[in-house]
Protein backbone atom coordinates (compact mmCIF):
# COMPACT_ATOMS: atom_id res chain seq x y z
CA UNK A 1 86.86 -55.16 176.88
CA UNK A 2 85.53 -55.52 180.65
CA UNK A 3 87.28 -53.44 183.31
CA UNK A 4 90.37 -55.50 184.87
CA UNK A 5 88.53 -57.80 187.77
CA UNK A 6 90.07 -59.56 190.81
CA UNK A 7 91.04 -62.75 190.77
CA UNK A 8 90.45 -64.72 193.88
CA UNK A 9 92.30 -66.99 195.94
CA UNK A 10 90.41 -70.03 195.26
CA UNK A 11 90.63 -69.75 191.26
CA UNK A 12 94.38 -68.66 191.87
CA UNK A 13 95.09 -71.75 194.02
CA UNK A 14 93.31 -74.01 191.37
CA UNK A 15 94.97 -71.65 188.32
CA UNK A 16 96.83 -74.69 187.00
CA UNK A 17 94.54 -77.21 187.16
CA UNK A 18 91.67 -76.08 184.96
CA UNK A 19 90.22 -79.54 183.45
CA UNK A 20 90.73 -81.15 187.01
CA UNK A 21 88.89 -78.57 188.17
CA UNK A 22 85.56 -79.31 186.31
CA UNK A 23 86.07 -82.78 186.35
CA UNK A 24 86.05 -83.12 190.34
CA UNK A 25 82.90 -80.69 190.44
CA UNK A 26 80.99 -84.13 189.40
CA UNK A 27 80.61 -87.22 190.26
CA UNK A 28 83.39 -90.02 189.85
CA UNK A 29 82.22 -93.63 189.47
CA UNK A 30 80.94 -95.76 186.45
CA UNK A 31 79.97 -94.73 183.33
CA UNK A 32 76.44 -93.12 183.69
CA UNK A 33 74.27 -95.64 180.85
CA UNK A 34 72.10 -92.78 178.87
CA UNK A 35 70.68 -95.30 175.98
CA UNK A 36 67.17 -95.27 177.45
CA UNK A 37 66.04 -92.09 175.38
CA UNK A 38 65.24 -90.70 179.41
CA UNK A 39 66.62 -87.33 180.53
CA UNK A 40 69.89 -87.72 181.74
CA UNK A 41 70.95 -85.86 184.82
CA UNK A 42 72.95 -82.79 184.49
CA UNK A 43 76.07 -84.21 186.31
CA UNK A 44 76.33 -87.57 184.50
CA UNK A 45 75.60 -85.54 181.26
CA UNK A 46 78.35 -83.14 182.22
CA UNK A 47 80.93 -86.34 182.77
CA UNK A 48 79.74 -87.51 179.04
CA UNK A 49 80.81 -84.42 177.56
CA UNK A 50 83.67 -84.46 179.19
CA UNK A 51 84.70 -87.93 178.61
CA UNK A 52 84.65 -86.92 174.75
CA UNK A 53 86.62 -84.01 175.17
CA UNK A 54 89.35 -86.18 176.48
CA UNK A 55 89.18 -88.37 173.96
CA UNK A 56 89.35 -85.96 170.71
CA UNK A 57 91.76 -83.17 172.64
CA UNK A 58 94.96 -84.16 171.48
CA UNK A 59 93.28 -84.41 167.77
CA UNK A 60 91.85 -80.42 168.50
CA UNK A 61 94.81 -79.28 169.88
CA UNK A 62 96.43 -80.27 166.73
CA UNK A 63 93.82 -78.77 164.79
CA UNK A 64 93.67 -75.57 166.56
CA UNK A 65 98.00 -74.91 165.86
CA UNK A 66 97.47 -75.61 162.03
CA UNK A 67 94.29 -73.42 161.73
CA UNK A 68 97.02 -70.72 163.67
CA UNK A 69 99.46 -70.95 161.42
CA UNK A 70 97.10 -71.22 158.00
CA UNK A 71 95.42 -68.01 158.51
CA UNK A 72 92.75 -66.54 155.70
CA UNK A 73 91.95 -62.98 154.88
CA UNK A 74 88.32 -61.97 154.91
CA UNK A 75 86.71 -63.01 151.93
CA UNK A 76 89.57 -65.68 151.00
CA UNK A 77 88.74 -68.19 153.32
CA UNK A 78 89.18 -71.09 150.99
CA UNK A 79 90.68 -73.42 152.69
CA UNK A 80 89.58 -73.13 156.24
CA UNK A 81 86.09 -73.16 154.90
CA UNK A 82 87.11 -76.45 153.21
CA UNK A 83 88.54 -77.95 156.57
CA UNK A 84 85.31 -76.99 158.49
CA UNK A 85 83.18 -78.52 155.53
CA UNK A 86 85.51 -81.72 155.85
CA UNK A 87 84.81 -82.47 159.52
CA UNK A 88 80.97 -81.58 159.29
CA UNK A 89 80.80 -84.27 156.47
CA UNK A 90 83.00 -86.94 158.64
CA UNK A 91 80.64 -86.63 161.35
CA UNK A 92 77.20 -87.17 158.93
CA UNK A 93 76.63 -83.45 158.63
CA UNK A 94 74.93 -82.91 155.25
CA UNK A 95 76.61 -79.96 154.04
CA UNK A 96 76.90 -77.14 151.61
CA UNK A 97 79.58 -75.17 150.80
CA UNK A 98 80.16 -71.81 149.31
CA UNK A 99 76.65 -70.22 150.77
CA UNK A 100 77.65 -66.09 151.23
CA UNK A 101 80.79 -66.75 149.20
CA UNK A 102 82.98 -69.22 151.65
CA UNK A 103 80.40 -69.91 153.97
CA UNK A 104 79.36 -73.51 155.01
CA UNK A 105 76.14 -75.15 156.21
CA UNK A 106 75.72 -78.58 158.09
CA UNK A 107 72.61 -79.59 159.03
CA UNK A 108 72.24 -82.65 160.92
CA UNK A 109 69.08 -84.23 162.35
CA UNK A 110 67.93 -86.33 165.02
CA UNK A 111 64.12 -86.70 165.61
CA UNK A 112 62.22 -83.77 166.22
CA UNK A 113 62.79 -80.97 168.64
CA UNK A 114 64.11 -77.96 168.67
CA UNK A 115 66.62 -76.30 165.53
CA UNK A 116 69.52 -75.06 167.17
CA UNK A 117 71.83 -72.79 165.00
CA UNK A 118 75.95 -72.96 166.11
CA UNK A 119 78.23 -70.19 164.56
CA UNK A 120 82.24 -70.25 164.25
CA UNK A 121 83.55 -67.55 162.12
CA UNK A 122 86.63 -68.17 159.70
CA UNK A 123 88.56 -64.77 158.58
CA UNK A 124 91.76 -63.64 159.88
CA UNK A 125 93.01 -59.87 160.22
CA UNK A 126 96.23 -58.37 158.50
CA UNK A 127 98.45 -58.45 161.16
CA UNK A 128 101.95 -59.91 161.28
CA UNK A 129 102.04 -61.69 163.97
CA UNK A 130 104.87 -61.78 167.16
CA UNK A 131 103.94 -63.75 169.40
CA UNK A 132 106.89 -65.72 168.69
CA UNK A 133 105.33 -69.30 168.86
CA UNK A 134 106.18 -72.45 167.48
CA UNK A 135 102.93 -72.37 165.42
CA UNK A 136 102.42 -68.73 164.67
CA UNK A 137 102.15 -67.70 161.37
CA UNK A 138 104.59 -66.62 158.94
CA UNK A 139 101.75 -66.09 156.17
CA UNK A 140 102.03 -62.71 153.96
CA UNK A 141 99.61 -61.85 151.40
CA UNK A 142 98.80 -59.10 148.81
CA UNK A 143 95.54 -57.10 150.54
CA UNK A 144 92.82 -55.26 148.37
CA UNK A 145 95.23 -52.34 148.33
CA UNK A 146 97.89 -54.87 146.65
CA UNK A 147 99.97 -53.63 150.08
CA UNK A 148 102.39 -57.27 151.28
CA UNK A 149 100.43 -57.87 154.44
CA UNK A 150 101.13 -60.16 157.47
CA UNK A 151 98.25 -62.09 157.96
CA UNK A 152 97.19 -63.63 161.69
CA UNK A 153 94.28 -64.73 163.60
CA UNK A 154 94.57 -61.94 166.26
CA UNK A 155 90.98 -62.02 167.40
CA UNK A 156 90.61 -65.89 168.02
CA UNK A 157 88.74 -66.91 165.34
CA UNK A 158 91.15 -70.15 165.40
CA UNK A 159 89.83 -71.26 168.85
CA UNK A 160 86.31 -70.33 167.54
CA UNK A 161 86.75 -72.92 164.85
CA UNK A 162 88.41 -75.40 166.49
CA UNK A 163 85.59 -75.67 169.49
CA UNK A 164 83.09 -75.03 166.59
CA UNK A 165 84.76 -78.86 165.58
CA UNK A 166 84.88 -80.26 168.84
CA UNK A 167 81.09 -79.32 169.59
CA UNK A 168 80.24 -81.06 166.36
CA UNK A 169 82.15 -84.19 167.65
CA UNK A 170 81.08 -84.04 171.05
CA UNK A 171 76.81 -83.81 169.95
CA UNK A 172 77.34 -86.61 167.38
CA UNK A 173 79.36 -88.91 170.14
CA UNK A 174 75.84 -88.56 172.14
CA UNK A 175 73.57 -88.40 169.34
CA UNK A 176 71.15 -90.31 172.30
CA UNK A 177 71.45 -86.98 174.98
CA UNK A 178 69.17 -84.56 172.44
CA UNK A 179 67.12 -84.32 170.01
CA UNK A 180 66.02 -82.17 167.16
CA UNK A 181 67.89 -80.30 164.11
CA UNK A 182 71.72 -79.10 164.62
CA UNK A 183 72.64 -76.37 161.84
CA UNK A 184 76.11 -75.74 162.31
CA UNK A 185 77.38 -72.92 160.08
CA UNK A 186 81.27 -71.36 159.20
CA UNK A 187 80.83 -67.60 158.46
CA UNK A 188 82.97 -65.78 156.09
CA UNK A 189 84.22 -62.22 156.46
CA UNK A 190 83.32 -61.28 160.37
CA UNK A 191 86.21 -58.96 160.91
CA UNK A 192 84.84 -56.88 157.65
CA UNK A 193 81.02 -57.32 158.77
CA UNK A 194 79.69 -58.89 155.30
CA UNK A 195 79.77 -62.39 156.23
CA UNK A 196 76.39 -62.38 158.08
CA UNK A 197 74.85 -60.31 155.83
CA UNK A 198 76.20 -62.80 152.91
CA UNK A 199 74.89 -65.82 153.81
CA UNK A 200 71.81 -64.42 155.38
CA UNK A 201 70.78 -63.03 151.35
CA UNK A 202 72.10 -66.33 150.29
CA UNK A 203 69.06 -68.21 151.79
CA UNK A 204 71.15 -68.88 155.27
CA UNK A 205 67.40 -69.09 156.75
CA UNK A 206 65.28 -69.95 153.25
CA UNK A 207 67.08 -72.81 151.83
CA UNK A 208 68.28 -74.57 155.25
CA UNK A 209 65.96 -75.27 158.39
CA UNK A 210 65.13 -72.03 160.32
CA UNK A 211 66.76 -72.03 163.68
CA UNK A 212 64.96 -71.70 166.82
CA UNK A 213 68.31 -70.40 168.69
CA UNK A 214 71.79 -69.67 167.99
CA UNK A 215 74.67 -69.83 169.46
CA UNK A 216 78.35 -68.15 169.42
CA UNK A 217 81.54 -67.79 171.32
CA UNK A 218 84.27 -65.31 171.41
CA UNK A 219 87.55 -65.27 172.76
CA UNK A 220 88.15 -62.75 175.96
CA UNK A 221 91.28 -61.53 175.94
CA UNK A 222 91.03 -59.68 179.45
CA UNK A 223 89.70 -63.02 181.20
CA UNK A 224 91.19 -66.14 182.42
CA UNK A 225 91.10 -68.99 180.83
CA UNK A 226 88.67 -71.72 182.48
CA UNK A 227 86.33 -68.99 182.91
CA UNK A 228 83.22 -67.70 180.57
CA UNK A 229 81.89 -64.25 180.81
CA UNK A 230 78.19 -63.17 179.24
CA UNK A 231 75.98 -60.04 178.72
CA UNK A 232 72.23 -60.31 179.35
CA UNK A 233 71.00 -57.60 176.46
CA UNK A 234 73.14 -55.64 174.47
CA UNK A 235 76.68 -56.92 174.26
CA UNK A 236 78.20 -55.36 171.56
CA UNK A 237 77.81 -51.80 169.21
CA UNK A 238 76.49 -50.90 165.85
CA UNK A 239 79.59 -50.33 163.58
CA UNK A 240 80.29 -48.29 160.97
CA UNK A 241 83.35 -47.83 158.82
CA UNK A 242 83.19 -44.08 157.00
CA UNK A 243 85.70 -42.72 153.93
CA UNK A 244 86.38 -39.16 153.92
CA UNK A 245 88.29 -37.70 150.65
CA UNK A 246 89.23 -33.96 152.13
CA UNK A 247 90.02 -32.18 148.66
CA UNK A 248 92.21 -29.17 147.92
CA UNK A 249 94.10 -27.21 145.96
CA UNK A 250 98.06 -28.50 145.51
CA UNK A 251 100.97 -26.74 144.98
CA UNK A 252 104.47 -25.25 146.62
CA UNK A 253 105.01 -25.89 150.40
CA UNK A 254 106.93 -22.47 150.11
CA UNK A 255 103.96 -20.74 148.78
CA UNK A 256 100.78 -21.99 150.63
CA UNK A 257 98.76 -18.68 150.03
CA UNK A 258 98.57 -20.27 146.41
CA UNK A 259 97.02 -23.35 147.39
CA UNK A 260 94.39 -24.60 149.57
CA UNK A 261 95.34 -26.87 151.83
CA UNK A 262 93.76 -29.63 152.44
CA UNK A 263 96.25 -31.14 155.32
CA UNK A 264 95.06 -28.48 157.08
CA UNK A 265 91.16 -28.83 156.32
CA UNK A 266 91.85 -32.70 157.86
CA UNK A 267 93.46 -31.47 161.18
CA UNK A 268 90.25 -29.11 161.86
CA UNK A 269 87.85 -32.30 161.03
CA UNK A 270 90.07 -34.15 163.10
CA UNK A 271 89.27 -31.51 166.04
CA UNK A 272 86.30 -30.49 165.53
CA UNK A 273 84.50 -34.50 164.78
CA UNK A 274 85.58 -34.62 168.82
CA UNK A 275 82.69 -32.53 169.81
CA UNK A 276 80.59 -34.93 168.13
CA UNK A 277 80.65 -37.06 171.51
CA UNK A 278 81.74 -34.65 174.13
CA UNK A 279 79.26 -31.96 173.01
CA UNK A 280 76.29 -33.19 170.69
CA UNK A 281 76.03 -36.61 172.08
CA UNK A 282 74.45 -37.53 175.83
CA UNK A 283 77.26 -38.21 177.79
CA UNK A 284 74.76 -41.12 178.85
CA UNK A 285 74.58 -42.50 175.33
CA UNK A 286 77.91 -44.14 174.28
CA UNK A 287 79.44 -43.18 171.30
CA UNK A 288 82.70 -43.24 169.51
CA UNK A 289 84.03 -41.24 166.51
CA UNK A 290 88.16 -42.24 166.03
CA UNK A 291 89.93 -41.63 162.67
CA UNK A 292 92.18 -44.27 162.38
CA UNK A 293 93.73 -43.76 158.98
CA UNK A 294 94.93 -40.26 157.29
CA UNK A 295 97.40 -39.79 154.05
CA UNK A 296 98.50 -36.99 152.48
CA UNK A 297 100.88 -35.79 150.38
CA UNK A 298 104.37 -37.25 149.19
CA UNK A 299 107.08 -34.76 150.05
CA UNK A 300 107.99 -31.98 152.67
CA UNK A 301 107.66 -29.03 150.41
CA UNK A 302 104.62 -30.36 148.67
CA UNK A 303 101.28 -29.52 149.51
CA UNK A 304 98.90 -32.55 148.33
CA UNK A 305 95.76 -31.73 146.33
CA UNK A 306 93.66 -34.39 148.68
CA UNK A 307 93.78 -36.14 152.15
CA UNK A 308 92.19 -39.50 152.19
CA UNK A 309 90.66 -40.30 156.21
CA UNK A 310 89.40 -43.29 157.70
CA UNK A 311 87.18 -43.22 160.53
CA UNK A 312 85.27 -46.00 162.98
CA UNK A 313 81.83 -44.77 164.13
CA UNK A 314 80.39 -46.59 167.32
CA UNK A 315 77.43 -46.34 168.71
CA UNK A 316 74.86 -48.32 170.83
CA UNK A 317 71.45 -46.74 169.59
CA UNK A 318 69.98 -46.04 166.16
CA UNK A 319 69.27 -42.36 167.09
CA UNK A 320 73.15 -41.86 168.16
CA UNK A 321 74.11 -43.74 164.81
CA UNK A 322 72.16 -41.25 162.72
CA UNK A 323 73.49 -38.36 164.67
CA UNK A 324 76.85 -39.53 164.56
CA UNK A 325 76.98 -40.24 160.29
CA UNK A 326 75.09 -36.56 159.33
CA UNK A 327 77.33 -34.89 161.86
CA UNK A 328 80.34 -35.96 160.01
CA UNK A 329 79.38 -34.72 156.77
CA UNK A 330 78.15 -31.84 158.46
CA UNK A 331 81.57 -30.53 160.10
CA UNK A 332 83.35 -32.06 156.65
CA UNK A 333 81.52 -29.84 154.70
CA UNK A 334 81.81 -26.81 157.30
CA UNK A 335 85.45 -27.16 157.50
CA UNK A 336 86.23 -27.27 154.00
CA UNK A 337 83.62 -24.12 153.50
CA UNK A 338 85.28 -22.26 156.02
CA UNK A 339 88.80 -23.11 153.51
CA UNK A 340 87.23 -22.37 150.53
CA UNK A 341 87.86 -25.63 149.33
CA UNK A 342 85.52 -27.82 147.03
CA UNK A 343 82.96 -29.96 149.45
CA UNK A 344 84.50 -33.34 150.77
CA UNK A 345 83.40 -36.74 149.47
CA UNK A 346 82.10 -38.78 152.77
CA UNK A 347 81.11 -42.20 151.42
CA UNK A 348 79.15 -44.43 154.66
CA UNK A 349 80.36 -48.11 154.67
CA UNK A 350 76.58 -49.83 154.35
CA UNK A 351 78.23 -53.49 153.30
CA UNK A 352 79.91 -53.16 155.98
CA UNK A 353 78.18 -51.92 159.06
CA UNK A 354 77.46 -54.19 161.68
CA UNK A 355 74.17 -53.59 163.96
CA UNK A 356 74.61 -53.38 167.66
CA UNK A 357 74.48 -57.12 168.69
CA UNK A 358 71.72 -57.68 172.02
CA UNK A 359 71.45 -61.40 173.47
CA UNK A 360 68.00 -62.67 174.06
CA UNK A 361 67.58 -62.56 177.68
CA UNK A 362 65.87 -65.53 178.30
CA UNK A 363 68.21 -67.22 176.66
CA UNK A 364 70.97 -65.67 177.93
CA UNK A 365 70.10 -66.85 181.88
CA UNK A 366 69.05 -70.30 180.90
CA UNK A 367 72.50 -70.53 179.16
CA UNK A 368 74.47 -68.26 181.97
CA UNK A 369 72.80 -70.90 184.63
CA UNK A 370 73.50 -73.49 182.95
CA UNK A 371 77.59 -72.72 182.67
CA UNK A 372 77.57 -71.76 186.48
CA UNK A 373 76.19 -75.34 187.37
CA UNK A 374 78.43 -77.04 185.01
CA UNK A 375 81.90 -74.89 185.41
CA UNK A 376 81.32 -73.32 188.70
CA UNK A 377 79.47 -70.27 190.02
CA UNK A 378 82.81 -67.98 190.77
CA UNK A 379 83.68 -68.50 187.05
CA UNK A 380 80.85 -67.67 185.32
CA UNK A 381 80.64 -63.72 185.35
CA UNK A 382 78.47 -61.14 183.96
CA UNK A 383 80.06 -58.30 181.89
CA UNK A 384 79.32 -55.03 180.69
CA UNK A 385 78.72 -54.06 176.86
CA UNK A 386 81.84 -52.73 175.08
CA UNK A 387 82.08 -50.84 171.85
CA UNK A 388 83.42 -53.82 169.86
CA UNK A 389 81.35 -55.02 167.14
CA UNK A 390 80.14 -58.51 165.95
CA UNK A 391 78.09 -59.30 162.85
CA UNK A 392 76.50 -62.55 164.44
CA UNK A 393 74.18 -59.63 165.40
CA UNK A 394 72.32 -59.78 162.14
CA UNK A 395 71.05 -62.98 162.83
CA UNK A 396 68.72 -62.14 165.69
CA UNK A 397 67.69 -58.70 163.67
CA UNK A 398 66.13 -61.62 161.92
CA UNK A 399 64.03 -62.52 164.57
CA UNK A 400 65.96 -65.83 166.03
CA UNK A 401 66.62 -65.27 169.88
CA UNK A 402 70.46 -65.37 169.64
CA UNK A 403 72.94 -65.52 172.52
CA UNK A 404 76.89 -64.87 172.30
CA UNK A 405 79.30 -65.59 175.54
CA UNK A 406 82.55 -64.80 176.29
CA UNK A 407 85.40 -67.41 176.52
CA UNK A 408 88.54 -66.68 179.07
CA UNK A 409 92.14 -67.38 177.44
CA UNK A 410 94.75 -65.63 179.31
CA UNK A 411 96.87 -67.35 181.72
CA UNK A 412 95.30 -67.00 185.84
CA UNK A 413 99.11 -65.36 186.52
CA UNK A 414 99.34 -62.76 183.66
CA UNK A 415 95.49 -61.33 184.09
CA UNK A 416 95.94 -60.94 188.44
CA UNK A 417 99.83 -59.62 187.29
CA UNK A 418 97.93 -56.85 184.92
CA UNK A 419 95.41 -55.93 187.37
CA UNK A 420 98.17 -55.44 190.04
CA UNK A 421 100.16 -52.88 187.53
CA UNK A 422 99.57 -51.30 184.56
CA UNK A 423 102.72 -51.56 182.82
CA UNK A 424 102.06 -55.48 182.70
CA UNK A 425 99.02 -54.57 180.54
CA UNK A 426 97.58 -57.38 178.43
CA UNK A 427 97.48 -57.55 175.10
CA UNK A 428 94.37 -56.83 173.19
CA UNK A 429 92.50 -58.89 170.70
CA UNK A 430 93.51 -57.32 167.29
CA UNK A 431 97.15 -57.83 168.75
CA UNK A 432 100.17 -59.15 167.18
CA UNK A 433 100.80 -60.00 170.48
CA UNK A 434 97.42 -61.84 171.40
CA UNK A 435 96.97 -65.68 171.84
CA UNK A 436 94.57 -68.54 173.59
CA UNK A 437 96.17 -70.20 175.45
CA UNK A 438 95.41 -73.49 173.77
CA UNK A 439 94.50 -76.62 175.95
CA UNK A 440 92.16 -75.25 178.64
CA UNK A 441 90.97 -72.53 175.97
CA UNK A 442 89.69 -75.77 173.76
CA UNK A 443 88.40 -77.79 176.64
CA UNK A 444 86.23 -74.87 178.40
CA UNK A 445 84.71 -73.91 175.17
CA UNK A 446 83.78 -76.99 174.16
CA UNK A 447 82.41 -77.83 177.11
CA UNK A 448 80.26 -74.83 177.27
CA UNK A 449 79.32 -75.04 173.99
CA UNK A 450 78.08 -78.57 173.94
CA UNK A 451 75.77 -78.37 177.29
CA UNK A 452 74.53 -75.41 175.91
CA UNK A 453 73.32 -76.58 172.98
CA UNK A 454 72.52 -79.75 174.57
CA UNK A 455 70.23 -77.86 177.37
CA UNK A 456 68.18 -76.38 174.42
CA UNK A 457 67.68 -80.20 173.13
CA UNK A 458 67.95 -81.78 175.73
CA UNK A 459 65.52 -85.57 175.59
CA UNK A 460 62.32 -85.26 177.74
C-alpha cells in the first residue's frame, strides 16, 4: 500500500460532503438534451452520470450490504456469479455463464466503435470477519483443507461488484453518450490467481468480441474515500505461492542424536532464504521471500518426521522471479545436506502465480486526466507500485492495453488520524477489520468507472 500522505485542508473541510462535492464542480441548470448522436460536453456528460447514480444508489447500497454479508470462497462463487449474471441480463446484456468455472460474460452492443472490456472480480478470502457491522458476515465454511473457516470479503471485492452493477446501469441509462461493444465480465478466483487464467483458456478472448481496452478498480484501503489513486506502468508484482515439505527423521524429543530433525532444518531455511533479498538480490530490484505458514510435529517430546512451509515469493522482474524460485530449492536442498537429511520436496505454485500487472500508459493518462477533470485535480493522485498482486494482469500479457486504478474508502478523519500517529494505524485489506465505507465508496467508483469507459466510446 502507498506511504501514508497528507491530507489537506480543503479535502478535510469538504470531508463530509463527498457527492456535493462533485456535483457543484459542474454546472447546475436544466437537463443537458444529448439525443442528437453529437458529442456531449464533458460537464453535462458528467451531470448525466451523475443524475443516474442518484437514482439507482439506494438500490446499490442495498446491493453492496447483501453481497457483504453473502460472501463466496474462491472457486465457489455460485451465487454471486448468478446475481452478477442476473443484472447483466436485466439491463439487455447477452450473457454467458459458467466461462473459467463461475465466470460470467455480457456483451452488449451499440453501433460500432470501440470494444471496451470492464472487470469486477467475485471471490472472498477466509477470514472471519470483526468489523462488527450490521451487515457483516457471519458465513463459515469447510475450506480445501476441510478446516471450519470464516469467510469475508476483506479485500473489497463487494464494492468491486457492486460498481461493476452500477456502471452497467449507468452506460445502458445513456445508451445515446457512446458507442461500440461493452464486454462486461465477473472473474472467479482472484484472491487464488486462477480466475484470469480460467476464463482466458476458456475462450474469454476467442468465443466473445476481443476487447480493445479494459478496465478495473480496486479498493485502497490507505486512501480516502472520494478520492482515486493510479500507477502509470507497473502497479502491481509477479506472485508466486511455493510448498516446501522439509523431511526428517522422527523420534524421542529426549533423544535427538537418534533422529534428524527436521524442525531444525526449517529454522535454518527460514534464516538463511533472508539472504535471498538482502544479499543475492539488487537492493534496487524489489523482492520479497516471507514464509507465512510452518507445521510440525504434535507433541513437546516428539520430534516430527516432516515440516510442511508455506512461502509468498514477490518480485517485480522475470530475472528476480527466476532467481528468487532456484534459490529456494537451492538453500532447501543445502540445508537439509548440511543435516543429513533426505532432499526437501519444493513444489512452485504455476496455477497459481500471478504476473506482475503494468497499466498501459497511454491509457493510463487519458484515464488519470480524465478523473482529475471530472472529480477534481487534488483528488486524483499518482501512486507508487506495491508488492501486492492482481491477476487482471494476465489480460494485457495478452496484448489488450489494460489499465487498473485505485478507489479511496476510508473515512477523511481516520486516514489524517493514522498519518498523525502510528498507533491509530489503519487496517489493511486482507483485514478482519477492513471495510468501504459504503455510500461515497459506490458513488466515486461508479462515477469513475462510467466516464472512463465512456471517454474510450465516447460519440464523435
Amino acid at each position: 500500500m502507498p506511504a501514508k500522505g497528507r491530507i489537506n485542508r480543503f479535502f478535510l473541510r469538504n470531508a463530509l460532503f463527498p457527492l456535493a462535492g462533485l456535483v457543484l464542480a459542474v454546472p447546475t441548470g436544466p437537463e443537458p438534451r444529448a439525443d442528437d448522436g453529437r458529442t456531449t460536453p464533458l460537464k453535462e456528460r458528467t451531470v448525466l452520470v451523475q443524475k443516474r447514480i442518484a437514482a439507482e444508489f439506494d438500490d446499490l447500497l442495498t446491493l453492496y450490504k447483501h453481497l457483504h454479508s453473502h460472501p463466496e470462497l474462491s472457486l465457489h462463487e455460485v451465487q454471486s456469479a448468478a446475481r452478477m449474471a442476473k443484472e447483466l441480463k436485466d439491463l439487455g446484456f447477452t450473457v454467458t455463464e459458467k466461462v473459467g468455472g463461475t465466470g460470467v460474460v455480457g456483451v452488449l452492443k451499440n453501433g460500432d466503435g470501440p470494444t471496451v472490456l470492464v472487470r469486477t472480480d467475485l471471490d472472498a478470502l477466509p477470514v472471519t470477519e470483526a468489523t462488527d457491522l450490521p451487515y457483516a458476515s457471519k458465513v463459515r465454511v469447510r475450506d480445501a483443507n476441510d478446516n471450519e473457516v470464516g469467510v469475508m470479503h476483506a479485500c473489497g471485492h463487494d464494492m468491486h461488484m457492486t460498481c461493476f452493477v452500477g456502471t452497467a446501469r449507468v452506460l445502458t441509462a445513456l445508451k445515446n453518450q457512446w458507442h461500440g461493444t461493452l464486454v462486461f465480465i465477473a472473474q472467479p478466483a482472484e484472491e487464488v490467481g486462477m480466475g484470469a487464467k480460467a476464463m482466458l483458456k476458456d475462450g474469454l478472448f476467442t468465443r466473445f468480441p476481443r476487447p480493445d481496452y479494459a478496465l478495473a478498480l480496486h479498493c485502497d484501503a490507505t486512501r480516502p474515500y472520494s478520492t482515486l489513486g493510479y500507477t502509470d506502468g507497473l502497479a502491481l508484482a509477479n506472485v508466486d505461492s511455493v510448498d516446501i515439505l522439509v523431511r526428517g527423521k522422527g523420534g524421542h524429543g529426549a533423544a535427538p542424536h537418534t533422529t534428524i530433525d527436521p524442525i531444525v532444518i526449517s529454522a535454518r531455511i527460514v534464516l538463511d532464504l533472508q539472504t535471498l533479498v538482502s544479499r543475492e538480490t539488487n537492493p534496487t530490484d524489489p523482492a520479497v521471500v516471507t514464509v507465512g505458514s510452518i507445521h510440525g510435529g504434535a507433541k513437546h517430546n516428539v520430534i516430527p518426521s516432516e515440516v510442511k512451509m508455506q512461502l509468498t515469493v514477490r518480485s517485480t522482474k522475470d530475472a528476480v522471479r527466476k532467481h528468487l524460485l532456484e534459490g529456494i530449492q537451492r538453500i532447501a536442498k543445502a540445508a537439509a545436506e548440511g543435516a543429513g537429511a533426505p532432499e526437501p520436496v519444493v513444489t512452485i505454485d504455476t496455477e497459481g502465480f500471478t504476473p506482475a500487472l503494468l497499466n498501459d500508459s497511454k491509457l493510463a493518462q487519458k484515464t488519470a486526466s480524465l478523473f482529475k477533470e471530472v472529480i477534481g485535480e487534488d483528488k486524483v493522485q499518482e501512486r507508487p507500485a506495491v508488492m501486492g498482486g492482481e491477476d487482471f494482469a494476465r489480460y494485457g500479457k495478452e496484448g489488450v492495453p489494460i489499465f487498473l486504478f485505485w478507489l479511496g474508502t476510508v473515512a477523511p478523519d481516520r486516514v489524517a488520524e493514522a498519518a498523525r500517529d502510528e498507533a491509530k494505524a489503519l487496517p489493511s485489506l486482507h483485514s478482519d477489520q477492513y471495510h468501504p465505507i459504503p455510500g461515497p465508496s459506490i458513488k466515486t467508483g461508479v462515477l469513475a468507472m462510467s466516464m472512463a469507459v465512456m471517454n474510450l466510446m465516447a460519440k464523435k
